[in-house]
Protein backbone atom coordinates (compact mmCIF):
# COMPACT_ATOMS: atom_id res chain seq x y z
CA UNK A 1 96.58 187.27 105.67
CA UNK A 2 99.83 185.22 106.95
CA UNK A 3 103.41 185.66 106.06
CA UNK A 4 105.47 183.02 104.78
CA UNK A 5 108.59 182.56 107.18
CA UNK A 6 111.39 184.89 105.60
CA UNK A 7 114.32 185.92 106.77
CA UNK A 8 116.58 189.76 105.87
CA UNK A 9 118.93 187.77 103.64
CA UNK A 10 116.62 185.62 101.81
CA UNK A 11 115.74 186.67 97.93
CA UNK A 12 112.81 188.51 98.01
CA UNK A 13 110.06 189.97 95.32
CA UNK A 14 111.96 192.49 93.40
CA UNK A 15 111.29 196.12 93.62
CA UNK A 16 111.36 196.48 90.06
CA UNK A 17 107.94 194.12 89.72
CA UNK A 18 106.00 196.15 92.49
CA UNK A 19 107.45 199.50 90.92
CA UNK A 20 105.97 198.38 87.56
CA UNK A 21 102.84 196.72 88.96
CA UNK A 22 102.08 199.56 91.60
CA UNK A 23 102.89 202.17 88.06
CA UNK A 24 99.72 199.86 86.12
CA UNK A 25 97.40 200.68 89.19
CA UNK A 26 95.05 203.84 89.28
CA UNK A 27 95.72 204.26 92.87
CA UNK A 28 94.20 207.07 94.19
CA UNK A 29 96.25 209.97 96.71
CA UNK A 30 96.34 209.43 100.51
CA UNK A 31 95.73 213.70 100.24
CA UNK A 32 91.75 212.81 98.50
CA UNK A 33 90.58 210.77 101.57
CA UNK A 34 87.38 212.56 103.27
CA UNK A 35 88.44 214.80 105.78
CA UNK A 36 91.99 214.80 104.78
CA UNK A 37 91.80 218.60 104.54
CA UNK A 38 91.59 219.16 108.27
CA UNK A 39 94.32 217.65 109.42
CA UNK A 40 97.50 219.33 110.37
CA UNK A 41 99.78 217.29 112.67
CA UNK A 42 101.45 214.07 111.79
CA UNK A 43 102.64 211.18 114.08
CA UNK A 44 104.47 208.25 113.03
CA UNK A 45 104.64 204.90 115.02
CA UNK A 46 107.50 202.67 114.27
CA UNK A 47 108.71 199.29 116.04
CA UNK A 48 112.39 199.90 115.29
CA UNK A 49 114.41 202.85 114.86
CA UNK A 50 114.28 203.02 110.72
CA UNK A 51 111.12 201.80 110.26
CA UNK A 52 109.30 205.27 110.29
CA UNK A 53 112.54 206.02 107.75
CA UNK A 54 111.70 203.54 105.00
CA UNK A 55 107.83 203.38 105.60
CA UNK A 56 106.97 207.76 106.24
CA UNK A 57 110.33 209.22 105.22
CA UNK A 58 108.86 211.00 101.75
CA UNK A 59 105.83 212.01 104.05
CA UNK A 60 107.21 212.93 106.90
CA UNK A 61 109.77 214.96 105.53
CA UNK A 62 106.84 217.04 102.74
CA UNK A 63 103.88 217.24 105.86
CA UNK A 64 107.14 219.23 107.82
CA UNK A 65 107.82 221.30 105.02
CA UNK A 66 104.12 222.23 104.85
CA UNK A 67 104.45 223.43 108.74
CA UNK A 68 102.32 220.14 110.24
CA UNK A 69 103.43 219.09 113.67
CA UNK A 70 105.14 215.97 113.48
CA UNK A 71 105.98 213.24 115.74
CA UNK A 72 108.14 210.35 115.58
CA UNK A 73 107.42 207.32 118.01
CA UNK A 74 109.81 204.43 118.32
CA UNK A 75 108.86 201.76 120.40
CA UNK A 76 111.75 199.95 121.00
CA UNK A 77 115.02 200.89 120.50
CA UNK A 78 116.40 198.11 118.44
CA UNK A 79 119.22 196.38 120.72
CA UNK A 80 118.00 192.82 118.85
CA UNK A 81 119.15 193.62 115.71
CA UNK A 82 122.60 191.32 115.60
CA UNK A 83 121.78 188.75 118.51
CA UNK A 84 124.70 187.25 117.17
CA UNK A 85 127.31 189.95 117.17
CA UNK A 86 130.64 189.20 119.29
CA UNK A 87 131.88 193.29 118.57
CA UNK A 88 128.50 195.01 120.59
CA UNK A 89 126.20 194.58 123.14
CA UNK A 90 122.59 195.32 122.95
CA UNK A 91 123.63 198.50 124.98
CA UNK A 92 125.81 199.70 122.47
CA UNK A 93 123.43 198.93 119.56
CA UNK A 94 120.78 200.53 121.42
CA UNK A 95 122.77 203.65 121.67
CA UNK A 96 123.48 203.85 118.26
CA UNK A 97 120.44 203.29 116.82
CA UNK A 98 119.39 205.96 119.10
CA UNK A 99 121.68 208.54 117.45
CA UNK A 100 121.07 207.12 114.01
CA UNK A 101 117.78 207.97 114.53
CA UNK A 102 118.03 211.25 115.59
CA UNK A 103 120.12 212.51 112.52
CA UNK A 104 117.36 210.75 109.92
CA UNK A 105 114.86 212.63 112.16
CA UNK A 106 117.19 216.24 111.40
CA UNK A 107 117.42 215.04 108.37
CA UNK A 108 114.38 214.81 106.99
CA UNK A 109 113.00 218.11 109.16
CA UNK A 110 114.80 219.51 112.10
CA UNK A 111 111.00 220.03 113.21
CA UNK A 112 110.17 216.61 113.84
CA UNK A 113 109.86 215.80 118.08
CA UNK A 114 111.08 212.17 118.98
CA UNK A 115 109.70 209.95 121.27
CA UNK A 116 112.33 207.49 122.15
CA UNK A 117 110.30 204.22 123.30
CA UNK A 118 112.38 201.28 126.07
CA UNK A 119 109.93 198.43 124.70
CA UNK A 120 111.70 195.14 124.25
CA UNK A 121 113.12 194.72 120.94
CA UNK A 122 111.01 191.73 119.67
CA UNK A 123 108.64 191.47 122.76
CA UNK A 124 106.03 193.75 121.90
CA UNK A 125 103.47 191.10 120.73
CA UNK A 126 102.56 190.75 124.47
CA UNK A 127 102.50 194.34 125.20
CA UNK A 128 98.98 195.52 123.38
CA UNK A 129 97.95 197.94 126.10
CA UNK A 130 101.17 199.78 127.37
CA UNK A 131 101.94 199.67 123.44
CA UNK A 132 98.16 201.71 122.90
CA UNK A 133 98.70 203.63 126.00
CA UNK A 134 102.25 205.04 124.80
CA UNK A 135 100.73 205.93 121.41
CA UNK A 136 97.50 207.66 122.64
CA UNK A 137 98.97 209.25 125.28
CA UNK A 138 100.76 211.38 122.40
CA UNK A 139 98.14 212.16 120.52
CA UNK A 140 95.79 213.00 122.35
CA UNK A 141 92.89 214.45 120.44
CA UNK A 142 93.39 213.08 117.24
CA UNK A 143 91.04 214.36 115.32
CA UNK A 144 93.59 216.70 113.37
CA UNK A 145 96.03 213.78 113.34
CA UNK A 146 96.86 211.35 110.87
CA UNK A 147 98.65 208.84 112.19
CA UNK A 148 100.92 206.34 110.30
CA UNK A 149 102.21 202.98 111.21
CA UNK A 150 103.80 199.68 110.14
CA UNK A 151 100.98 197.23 108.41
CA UNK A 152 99.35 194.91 110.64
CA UNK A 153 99.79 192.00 108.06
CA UNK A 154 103.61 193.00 107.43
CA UNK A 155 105.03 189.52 108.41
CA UNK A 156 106.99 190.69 111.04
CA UNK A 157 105.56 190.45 114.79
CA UNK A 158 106.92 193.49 116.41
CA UNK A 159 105.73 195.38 113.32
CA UNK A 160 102.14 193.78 113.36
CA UNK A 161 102.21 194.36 117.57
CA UNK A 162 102.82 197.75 116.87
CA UNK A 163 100.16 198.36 113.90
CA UNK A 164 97.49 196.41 116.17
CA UNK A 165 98.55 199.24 118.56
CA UNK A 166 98.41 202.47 116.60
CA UNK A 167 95.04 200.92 115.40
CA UNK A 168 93.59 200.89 118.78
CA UNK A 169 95.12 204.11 119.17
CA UNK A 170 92.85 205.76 116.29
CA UNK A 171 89.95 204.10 117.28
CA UNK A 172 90.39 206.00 120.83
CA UNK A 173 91.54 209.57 119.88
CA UNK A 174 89.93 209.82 116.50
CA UNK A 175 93.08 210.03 114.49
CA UNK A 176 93.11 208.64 110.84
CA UNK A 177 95.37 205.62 110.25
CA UNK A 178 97.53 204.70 107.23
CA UNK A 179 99.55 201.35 107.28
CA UNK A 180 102.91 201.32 105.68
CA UNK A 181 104.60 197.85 104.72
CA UNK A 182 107.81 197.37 105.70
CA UNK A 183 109.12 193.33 104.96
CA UNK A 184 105.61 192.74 103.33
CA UNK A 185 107.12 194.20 99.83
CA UNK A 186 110.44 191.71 100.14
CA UNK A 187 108.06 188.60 101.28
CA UNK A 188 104.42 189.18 99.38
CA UNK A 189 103.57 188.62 95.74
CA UNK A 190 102.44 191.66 94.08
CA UNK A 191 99.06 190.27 94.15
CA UNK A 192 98.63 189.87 97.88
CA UNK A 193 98.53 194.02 98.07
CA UNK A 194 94.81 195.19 98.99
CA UNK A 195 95.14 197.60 96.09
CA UNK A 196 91.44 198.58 96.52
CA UNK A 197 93.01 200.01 100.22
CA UNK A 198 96.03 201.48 99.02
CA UNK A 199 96.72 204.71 98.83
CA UNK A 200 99.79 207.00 97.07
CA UNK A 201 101.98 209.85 98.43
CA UNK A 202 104.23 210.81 95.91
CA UNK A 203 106.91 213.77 96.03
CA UNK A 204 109.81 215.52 93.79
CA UNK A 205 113.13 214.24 93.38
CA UNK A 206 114.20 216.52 96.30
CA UNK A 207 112.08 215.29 98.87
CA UNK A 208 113.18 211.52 98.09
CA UNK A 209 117.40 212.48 98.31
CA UNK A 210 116.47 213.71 101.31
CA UNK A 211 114.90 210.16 102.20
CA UNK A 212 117.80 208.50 101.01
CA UNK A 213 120.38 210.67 103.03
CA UNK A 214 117.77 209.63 105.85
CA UNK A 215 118.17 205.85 105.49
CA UNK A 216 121.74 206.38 105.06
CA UNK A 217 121.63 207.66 108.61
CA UNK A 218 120.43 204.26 110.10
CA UNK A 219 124.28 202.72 109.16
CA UNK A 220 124.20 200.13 111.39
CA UNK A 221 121.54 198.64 109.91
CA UNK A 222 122.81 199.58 105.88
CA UNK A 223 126.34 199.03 106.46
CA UNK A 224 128.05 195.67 108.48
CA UNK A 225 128.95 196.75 111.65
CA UNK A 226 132.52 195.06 111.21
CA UNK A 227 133.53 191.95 109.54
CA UNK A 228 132.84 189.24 112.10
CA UNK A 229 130.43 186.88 111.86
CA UNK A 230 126.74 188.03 113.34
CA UNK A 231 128.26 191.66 111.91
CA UNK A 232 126.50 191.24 108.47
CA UNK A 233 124.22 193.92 106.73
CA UNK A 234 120.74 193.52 107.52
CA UNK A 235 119.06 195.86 105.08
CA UNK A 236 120.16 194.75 101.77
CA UNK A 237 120.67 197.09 98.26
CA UNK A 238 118.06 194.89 97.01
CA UNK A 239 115.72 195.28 99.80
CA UNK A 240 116.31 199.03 100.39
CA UNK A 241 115.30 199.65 96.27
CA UNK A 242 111.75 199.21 97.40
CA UNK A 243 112.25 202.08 99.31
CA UNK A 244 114.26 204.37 96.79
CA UNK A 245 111.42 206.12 94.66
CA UNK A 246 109.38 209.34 95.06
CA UNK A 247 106.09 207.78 95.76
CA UNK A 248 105.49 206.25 99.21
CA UNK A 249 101.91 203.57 100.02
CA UNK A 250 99.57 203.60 102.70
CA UNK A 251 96.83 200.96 103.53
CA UNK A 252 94.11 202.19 104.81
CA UNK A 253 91.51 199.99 106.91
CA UNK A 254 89.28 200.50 109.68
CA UNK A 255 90.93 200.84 112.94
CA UNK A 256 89.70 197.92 115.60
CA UNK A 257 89.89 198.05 119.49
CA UNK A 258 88.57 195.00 120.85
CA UNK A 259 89.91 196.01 124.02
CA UNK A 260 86.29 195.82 125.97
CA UNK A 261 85.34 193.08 124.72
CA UNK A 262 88.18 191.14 125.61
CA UNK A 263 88.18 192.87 129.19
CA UNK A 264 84.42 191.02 129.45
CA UNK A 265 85.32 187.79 127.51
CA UNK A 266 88.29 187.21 130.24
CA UNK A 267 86.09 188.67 133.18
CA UNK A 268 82.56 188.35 134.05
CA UNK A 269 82.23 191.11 135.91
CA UNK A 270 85.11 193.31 135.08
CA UNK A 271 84.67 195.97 137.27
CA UNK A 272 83.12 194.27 140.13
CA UNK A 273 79.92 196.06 139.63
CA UNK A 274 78.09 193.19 141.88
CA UNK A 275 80.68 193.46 144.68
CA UNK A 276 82.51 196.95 144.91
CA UNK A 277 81.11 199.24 147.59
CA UNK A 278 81.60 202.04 144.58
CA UNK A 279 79.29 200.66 142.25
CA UNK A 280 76.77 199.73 144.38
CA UNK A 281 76.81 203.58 146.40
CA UNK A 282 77.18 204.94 142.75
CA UNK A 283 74.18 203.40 141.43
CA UNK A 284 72.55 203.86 144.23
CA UNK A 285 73.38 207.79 143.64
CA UNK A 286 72.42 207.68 140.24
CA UNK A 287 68.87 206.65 140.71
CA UNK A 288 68.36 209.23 143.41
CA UNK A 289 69.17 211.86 141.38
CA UNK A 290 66.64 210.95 138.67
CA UNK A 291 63.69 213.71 138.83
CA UNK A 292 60.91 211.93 138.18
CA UNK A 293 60.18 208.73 140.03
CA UNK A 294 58.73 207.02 136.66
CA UNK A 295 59.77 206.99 133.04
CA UNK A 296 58.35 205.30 129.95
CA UNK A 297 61.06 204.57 127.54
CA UNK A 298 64.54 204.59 128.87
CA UNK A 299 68.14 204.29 126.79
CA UNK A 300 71.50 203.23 128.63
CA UNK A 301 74.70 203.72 126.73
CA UNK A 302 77.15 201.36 127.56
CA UNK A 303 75.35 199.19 129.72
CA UNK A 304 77.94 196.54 130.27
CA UNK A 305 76.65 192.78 131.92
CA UNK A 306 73.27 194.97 132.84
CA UNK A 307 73.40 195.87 136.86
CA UNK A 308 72.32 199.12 136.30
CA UNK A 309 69.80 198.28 133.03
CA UNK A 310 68.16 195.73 135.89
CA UNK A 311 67.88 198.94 138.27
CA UNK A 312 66.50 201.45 135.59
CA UNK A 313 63.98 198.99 135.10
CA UNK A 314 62.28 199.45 138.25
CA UNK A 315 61.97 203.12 137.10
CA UNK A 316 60.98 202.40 133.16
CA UNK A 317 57.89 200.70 131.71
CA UNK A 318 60.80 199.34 129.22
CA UNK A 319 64.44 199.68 128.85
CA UNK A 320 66.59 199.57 126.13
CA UNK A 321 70.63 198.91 127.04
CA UNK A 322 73.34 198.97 124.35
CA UNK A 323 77.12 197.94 124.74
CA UNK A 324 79.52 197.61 122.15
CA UNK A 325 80.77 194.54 123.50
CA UNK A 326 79.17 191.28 122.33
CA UNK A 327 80.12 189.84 125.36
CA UNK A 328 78.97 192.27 127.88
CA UNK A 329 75.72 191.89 125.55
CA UNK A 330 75.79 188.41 126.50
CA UNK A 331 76.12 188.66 130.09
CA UNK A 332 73.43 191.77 130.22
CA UNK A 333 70.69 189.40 128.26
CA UNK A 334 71.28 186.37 131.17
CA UNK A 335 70.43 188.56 134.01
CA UNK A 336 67.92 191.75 132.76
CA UNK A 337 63.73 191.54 133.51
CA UNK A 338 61.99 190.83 130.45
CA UNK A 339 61.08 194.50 130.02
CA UNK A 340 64.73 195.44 129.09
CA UNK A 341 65.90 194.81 125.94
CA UNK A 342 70.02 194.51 125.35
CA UNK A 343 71.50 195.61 122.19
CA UNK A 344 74.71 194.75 120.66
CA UNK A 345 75.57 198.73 119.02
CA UNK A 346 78.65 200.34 118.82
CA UNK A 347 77.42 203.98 119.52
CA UNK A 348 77.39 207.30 118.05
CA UNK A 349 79.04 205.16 114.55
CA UNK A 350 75.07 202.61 114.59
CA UNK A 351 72.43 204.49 117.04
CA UNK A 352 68.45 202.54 118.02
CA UNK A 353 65.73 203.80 116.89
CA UNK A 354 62.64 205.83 118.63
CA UNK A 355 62.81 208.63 121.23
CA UNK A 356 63.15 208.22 125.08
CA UNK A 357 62.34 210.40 128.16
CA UNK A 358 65.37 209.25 129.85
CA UNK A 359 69.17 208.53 128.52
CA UNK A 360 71.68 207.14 130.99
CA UNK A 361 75.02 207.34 130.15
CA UNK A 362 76.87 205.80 132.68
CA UNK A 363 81.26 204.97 132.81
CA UNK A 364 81.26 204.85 129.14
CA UNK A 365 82.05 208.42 127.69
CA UNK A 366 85.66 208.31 128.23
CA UNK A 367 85.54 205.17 126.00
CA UNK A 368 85.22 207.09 123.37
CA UNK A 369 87.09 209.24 121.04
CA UNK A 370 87.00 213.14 121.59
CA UNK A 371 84.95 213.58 118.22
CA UNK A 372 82.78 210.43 118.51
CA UNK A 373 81.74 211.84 122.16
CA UNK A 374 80.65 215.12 120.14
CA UNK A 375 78.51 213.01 118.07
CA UNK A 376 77.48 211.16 120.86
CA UNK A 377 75.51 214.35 122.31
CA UNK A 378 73.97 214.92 118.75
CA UNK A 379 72.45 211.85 118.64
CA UNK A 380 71.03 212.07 122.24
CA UNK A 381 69.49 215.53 121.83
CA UNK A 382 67.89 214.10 118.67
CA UNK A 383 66.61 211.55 120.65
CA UNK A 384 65.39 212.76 123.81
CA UNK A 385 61.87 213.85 123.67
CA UNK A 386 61.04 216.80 125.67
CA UNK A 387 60.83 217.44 129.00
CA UNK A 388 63.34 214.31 128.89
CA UNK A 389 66.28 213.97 131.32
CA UNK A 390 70.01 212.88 130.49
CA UNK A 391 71.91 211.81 133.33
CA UNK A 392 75.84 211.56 133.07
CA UNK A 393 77.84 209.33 135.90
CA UNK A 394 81.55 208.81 135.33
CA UNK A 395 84.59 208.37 137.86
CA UNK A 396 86.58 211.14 138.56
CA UNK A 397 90.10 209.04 138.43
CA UNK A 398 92.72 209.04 135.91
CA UNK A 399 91.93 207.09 132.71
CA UNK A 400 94.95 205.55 131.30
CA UNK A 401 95.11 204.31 127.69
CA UNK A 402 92.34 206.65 126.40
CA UNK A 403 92.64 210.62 125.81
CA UNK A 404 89.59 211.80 128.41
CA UNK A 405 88.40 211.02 132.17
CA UNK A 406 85.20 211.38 133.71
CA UNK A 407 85.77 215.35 134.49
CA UNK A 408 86.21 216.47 130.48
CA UNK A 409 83.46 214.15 129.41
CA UNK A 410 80.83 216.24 131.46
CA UNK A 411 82.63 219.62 130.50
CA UNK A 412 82.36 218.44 126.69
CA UNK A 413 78.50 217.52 127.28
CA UNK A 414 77.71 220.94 128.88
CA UNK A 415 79.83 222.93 125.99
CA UNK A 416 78.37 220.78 123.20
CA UNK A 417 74.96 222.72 122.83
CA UNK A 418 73.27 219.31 122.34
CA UNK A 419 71.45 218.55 125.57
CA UNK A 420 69.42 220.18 127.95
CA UNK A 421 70.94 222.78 131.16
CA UNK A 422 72.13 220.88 134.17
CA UNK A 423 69.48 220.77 136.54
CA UNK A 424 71.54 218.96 139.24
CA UNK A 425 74.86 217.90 140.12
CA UNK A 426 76.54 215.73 142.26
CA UNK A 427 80.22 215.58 143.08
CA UNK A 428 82.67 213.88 145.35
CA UNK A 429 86.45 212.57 145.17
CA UNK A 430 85.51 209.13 143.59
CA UNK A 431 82.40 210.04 141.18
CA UNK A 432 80.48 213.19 139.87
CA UNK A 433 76.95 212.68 138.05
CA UNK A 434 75.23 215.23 135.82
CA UNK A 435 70.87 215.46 135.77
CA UNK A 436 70.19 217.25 132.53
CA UNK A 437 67.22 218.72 132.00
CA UNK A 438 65.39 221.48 130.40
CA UNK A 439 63.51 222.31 133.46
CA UNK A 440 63.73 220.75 137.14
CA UNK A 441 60.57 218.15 137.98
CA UNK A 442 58.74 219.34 140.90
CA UNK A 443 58.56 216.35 143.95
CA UNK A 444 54.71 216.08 143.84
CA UNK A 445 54.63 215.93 139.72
């Protein structure tokens, strides 16, 4: 979906139409979504200081009152909205929008924590990783988390930048996403909503004054900052009706993070697995920690452009190697023996089929969310056959722009119940690798 170009002041589709269309629609509650139930903390991405106002205020406000956690992230601070005033500078509309802000925020639930962003107002299209890493690095484990933010397909590009984010986000911490639409309901004709995707929160009269008190707040953007030109209103009575009612609209989609793929569509070799004294000692590590000095039927998780699936096969009548990333798939089928075979899966969510006597997950498990890692184990205990052996190998280092590293993936696989004991372990300041095993293979077996 594409916007039309629009601008603030332009007539837009009235509120009245989407009110009356949105009434006509058996849309069903954001509250009856699977797994809604467990969730008890709220974050809200916005691109602007008001947007988490007009698109979460009704929410935001009734989750607080129900004791969630909530959090409010801005990404920029909004210093772009009058480019053409003469009366402030970006400064000074930075700092009030900053304080306008804050009182919504009190407004709506002295219990909601800010997090300020210093983005570039209308430069975060080119900002898609700092943008994810900001966002996960506040929620964390999201799997009690829903997590709203602006539409990807709203029509305006810091929104979109910033929905693109949060949906990367969700994908890594395991939060649930809900879209709002912010300019899409001035630009759109009621029949461009995905109704099918849209879900209702709806409150009490209460709940929505306090909304409206809350977009009050943001005055520089509801009231001219003076009379001089470049000093107009930018959020219009007409415009702001579509935010007046006591039910509020969600979209909800599948998350994407293409951010692998990318990494090996731009990149060859990525991580200089073919050329980085790391990879090469690391592997080298890996296979002599393997028990047995022969396996039939080995699985490698996240093999990338295949090094290691072309190593493994000197150790494995056959190999199977999965990646998520059809490029990395790519790369792995050009350069693997014929007795590995390369997958394009997106594991724990599509898993292969069979059972092997060796799994090798290798610099992959912090790729994942915190609950698809759980599931991750599940499906490798169900798969291992016994007297199999799981290895683990992941880099000890900070992970930015994803919720684990290398040290809680291992603790997660030895607390998950899943796999076998660890059998051996080795650990140094760069790398730490895990043999897993329900009983140690003795040299001459």
């Amino acid at each position: 979906m594409s916007s039309p170009p629009f601008t603030h002041d332009q007539t837009g589709t009235p509120a009245r139409s989407w009110t009356r269309r949105l009434n006509q629609t058996a849309i069903p509650a954001l509250s009856s979504e699977p797994g809604f139930e467990r969730f008890d903390r709220l974050v809200v991405v916005a691109a602007h200081p008001d947007d988490e106002t007009l698109g979460a205020g009704l929410i935001t406000a009734d989750l607080a009152r129900r004791a969630w956690e909530v959090d409010i992230v801005t990404l920029t601070r909004g210093e772009n909205s009058h480019p053409q005033s003469s009366t402030t500078t970006p400064e000074q509309r930075a700092g009030m929008r900053a304080q306008e802000a804050a009182l919504a925020a009190r407004i709506l639930s002295p219990s909601i924590r800010l997090h300020p962003g210093d983005f570039g107002d209308g430069d975060l299209t080119g900002q898609h990783e700092a943008l994810v890493t900001t966002i996960v690095d506040i929620i964390g484990d999201g799997r009690h988390t829903l997590l709203l933010a602006p539409w990807r397909h709203d029509g305006h590009p810091d929104h979109e930048a910033a929905g693109r984010a949060a949906s990367a986000a969700a994908v890594r911490t395991g939060a649930m996403l809900g879209e709002y639409p912010i300019w899409f309901w001035h630009w759109a004709d009621i029949d461009e909503l995905p109704y099918s995707s849209t879900r209702r929160w709806s409150v009490n009269g209460a709940i929505r004054e306090q909304k409206a008190a809350a977009i009050a707040a943001h005055r520089s953007q509801v009231a001219p900052l003076s009379s001089e030109p470049g000093d107009a209103v930018l959020l219009s009575a007409d415009f702001l009706e579509h935010f007046g009612g006591t039910d509020e609209h969600f979209i909800i989609d599948a998350p994407v993070d293409d951010a692998l793929d990318r990494l090996h569509a731009e990149d060859d070799d990525p991580w200089g697995v073919d050329e980085r004294w790391y990879e090469r000692r690391k592997s080298d590590l890996l296979l002599a920690c393997l028990p047995r000095d022969h396996y039939e039927r080995a699985l490698e998780v996240g093999c990338s452009r295949g090094s290691l699936s072309a190593l493994l096969s000197r150790r494995a009548d056959r190999v199977l190697a999965v990646d998520a990333s059809e490029h990395a798939v790519s790369l792995a089928r050009e350069r693997v023996p014929s007795s590995v075979d390369v997958e394009h899966l997106r594991v724990p969510d599509a898993w292969p089929e069979g059972r092997f006597d060796l799994i090798v997950v290798s610099e992959v498990g912090y790729f994942l969310s915190p609950v698809a890692l759980e599931r991750l184990w599940t499906a490798i205990g169900r798969s291992l056959l016994p007297g199999g052996t799981v290895v683990l190998c992941h880099w000890r280092g900070e992970v930015r722009g994803w919720p684990l590293d290398g040290p809680q993936v291992h603790t997660s696989a030895e607390k998950s119940g899943e796999l076998p004991s660890v059998q051996a372990r080795y650990l140094d300041d760069d790398v730490e690798i895990l043999v897993m095993a329900r009983d140690w293979i003795a040299p001459d077996e």
